[in-house]
Protein backbone atom coordinates (compact mmCIF):
# COMPACT_ATOMS: atom_id res chain seq x y z
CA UNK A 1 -5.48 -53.02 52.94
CA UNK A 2 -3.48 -49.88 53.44
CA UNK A 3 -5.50 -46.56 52.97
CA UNK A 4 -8.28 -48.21 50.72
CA UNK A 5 -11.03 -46.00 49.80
CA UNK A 6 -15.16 -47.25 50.17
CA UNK A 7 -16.23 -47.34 46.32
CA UNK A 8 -17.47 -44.25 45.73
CA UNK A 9 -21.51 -43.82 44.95
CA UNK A 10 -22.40 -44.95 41.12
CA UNK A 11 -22.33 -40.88 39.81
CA UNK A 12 -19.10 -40.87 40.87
CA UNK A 13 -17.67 -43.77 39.96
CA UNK A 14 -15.14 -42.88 37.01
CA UNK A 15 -16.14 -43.69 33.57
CA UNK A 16 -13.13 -46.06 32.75
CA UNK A 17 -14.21 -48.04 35.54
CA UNK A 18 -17.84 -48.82 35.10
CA UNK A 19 -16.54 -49.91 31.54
CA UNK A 20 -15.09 -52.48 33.25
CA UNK A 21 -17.90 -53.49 36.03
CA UNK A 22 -20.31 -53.11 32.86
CA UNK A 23 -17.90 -55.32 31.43
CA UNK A 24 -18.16 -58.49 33.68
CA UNK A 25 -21.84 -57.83 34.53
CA UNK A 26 -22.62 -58.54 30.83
CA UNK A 27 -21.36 -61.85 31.72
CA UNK A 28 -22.87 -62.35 34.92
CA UNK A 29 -20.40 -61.21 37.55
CA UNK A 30 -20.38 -58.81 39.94
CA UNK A 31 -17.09 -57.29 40.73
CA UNK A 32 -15.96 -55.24 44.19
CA UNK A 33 -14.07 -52.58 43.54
CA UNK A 34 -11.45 -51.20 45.85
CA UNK A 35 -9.86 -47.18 45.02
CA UNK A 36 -6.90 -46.22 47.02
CA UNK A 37 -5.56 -42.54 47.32
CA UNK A 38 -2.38 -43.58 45.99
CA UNK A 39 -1.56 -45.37 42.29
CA UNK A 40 -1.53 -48.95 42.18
CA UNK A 41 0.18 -48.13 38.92
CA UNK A 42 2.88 -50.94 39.08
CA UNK A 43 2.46 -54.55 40.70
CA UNK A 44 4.42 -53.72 43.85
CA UNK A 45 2.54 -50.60 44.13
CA UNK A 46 -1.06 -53.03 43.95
CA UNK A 47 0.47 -55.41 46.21
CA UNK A 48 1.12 -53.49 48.31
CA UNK A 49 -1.91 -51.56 48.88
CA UNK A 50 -4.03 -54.48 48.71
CA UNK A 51 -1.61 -56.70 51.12
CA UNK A 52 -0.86 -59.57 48.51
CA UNK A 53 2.19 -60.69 47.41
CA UNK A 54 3.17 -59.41 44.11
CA UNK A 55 2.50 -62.64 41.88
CA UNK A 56 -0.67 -62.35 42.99
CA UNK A 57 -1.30 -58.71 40.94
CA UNK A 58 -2.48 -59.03 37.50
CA UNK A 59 -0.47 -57.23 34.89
CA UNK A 60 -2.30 -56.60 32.02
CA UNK A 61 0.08 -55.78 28.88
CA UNK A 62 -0.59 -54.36 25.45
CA UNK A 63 1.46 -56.21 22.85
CA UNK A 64 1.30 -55.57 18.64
CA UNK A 65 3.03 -57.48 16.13
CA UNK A 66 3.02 -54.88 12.74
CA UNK A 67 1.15 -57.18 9.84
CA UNK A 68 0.63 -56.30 6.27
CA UNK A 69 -2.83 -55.36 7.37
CA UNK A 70 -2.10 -53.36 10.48
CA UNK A 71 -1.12 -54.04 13.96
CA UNK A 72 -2.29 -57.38 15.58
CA UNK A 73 -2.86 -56.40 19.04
CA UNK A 74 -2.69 -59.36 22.31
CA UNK A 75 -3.20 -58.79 25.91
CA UNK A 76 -1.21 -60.79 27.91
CA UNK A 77 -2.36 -61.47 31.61
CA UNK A 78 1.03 -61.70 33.53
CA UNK A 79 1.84 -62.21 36.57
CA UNK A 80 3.08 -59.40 38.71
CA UNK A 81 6.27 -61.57 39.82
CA UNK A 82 6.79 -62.63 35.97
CA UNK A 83 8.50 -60.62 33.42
CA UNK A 84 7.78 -61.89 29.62
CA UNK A 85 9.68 -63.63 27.46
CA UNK A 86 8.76 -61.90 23.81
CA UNK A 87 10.13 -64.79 21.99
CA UNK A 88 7.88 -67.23 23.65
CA UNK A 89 5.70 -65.25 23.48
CA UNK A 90 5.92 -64.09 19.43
CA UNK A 91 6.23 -68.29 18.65
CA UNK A 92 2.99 -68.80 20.65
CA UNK A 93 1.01 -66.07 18.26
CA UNK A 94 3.21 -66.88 15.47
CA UNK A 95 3.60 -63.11 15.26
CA UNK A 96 7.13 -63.06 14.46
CA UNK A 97 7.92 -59.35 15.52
CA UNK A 98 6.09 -58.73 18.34
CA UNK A 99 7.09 -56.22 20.41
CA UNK A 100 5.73 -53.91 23.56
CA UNK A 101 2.50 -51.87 22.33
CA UNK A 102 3.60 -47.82 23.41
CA UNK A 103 1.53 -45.97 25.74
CA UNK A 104 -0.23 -44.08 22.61
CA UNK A 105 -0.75 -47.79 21.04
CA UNK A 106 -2.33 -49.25 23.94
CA UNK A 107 -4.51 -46.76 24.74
CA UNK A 108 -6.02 -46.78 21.31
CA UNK A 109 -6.39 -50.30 21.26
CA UNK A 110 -7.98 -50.53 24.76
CA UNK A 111 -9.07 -47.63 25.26
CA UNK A 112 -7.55 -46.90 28.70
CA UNK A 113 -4.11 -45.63 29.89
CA UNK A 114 -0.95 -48.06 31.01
CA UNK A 115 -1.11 -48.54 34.45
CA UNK A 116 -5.35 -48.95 34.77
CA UNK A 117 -5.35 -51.15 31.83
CA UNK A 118 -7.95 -53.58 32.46
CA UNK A 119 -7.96 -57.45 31.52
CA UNK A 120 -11.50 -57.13 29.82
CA UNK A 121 -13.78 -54.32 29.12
CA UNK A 122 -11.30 -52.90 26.12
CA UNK A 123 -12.64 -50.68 22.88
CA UNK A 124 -11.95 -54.07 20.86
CA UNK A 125 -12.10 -57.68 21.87
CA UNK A 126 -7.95 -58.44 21.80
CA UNK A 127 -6.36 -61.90 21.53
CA UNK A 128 -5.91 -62.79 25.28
CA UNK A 129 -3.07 -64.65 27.07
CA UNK A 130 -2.99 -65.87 30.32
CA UNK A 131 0.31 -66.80 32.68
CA UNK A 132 -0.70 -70.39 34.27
CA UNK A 133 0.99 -68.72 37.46
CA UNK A 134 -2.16 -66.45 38.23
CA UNK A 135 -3.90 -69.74 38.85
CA UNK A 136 -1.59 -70.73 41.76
CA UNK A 137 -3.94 -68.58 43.57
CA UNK A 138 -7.13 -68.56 45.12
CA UNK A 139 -7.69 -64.94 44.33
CA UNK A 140 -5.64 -62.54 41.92
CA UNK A 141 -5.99 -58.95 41.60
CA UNK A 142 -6.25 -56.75 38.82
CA UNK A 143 -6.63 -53.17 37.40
CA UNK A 144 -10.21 -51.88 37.19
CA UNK A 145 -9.91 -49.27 34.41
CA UNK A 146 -7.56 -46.37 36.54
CA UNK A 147 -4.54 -46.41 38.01
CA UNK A 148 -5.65 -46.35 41.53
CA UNK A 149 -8.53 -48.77 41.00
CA UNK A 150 -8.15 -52.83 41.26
CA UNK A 151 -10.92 -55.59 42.38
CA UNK A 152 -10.06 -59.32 43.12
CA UNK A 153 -11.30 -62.16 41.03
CA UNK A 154 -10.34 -65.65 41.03
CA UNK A 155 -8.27 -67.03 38.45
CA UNK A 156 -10.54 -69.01 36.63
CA UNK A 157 -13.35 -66.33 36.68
CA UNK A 158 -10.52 -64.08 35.23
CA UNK A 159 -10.03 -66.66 32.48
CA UNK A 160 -13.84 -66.89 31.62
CA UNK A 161 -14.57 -63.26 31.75
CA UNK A 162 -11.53 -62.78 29.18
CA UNK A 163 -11.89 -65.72 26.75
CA UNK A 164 -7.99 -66.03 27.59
CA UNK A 165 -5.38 -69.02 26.40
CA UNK A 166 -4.10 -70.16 29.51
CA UNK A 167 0.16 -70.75 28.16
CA UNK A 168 3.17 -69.83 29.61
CA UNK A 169 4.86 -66.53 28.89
CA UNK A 170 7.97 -66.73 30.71
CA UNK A 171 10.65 -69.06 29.90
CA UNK A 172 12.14 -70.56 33.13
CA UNK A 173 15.07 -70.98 31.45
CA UNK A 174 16.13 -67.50 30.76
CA UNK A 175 16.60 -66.97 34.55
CA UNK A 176 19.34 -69.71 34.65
CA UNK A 177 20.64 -66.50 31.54
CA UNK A 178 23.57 -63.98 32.79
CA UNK A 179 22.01 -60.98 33.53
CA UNK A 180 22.72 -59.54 30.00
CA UNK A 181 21.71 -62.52 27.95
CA UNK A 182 18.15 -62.78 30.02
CA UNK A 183 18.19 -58.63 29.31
CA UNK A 184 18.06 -59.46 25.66
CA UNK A 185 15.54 -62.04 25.65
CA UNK A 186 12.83 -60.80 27.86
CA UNK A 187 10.74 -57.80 28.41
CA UNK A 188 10.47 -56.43 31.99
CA UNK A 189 6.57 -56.34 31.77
């Protein structure tokens, strides 16, 4: 791991992240969690620093679909080599507009900023969906609250600790798309 950082003692651990180890202890696991000097903000960035390859990063997205009675938030745990497909995506929720949650949005609804968004430990429990290709792996990593903060879990200890729908949200058809069409029909998240 390039320039990791030892975990710094529990006073100094930042808040957003023990909301997260507090998190998974509540359901009995113990994560390990590695800070780096530099952001692990996107999933090249984290796979990098960690020395994975990039499907193996976790990204965990804010989307909303605007109901009658307010926005419907859903997490969706991608990953890092996957981009999402928002109409697979909205017929899976049956939220017909679905669309990206903004920066303001998702921090309100999670209660930390893009790029340390967490998979679990969020102000509200969210509507969780998982990409089957996190499970190709033995071990996945994922954003622990900051933007320079990620710990490793296995896939299925990622599904359990999220109550997530394991379903796919990337249509492998849209990369057979011209560049345009696939441009229109997906979301680089």
């Amino acid at each position: 791991m390039a320039d990791a950082i030892l975990a710094p003692a529990m006073d100094q651990v930042p808040s957003a992240t023990q909301r997260v180890l507090d998190a998974a202890e509540r359901k009995g696991v113990k994560l390990e969690v590695v800070f780096f000097d530099k952001s692990t903000h996107t999933a090249l960035d984290a796979a990098n620093a960690v020395g994975a390859d990039v499907g193996q990063i976790v990204k965990s997205l804010v989307f909303v679909s605007e109901e009658v009675d307010g926005l419907q938030p859903c997490l969706v745990l991608a990953s890092g080599a996957n981009t999402v497909d928002l109409a697979l995506l909205g017929s899976i929720l049956t939220f017909p507009r679905i669309r990206r949650a903004t920066a303001e949005e998702a921090h309100e609804l999670t209660g930390f900023s893009i790029g340390g968004i967490p998979p679990f430990g969020h102000r509200q429990q969210i509507k969780t969906v998982m990409d089957p290709d996190l499970t190709r792996f033995e071990t996945v990593w994922a954003a622990a609250g900051t933007a320079n903060a990620v710990f490793p879990v296995a896939p299925n200890t990622l599904r359990v600790l999220t109550n997530a729908v394991v379903t796919a949200i990337s249509d492998s058809r849209a990369e057979d798309l011209e560049p345009d069409q696939q441009a229109s029909s997906r979301t680089d998240a």
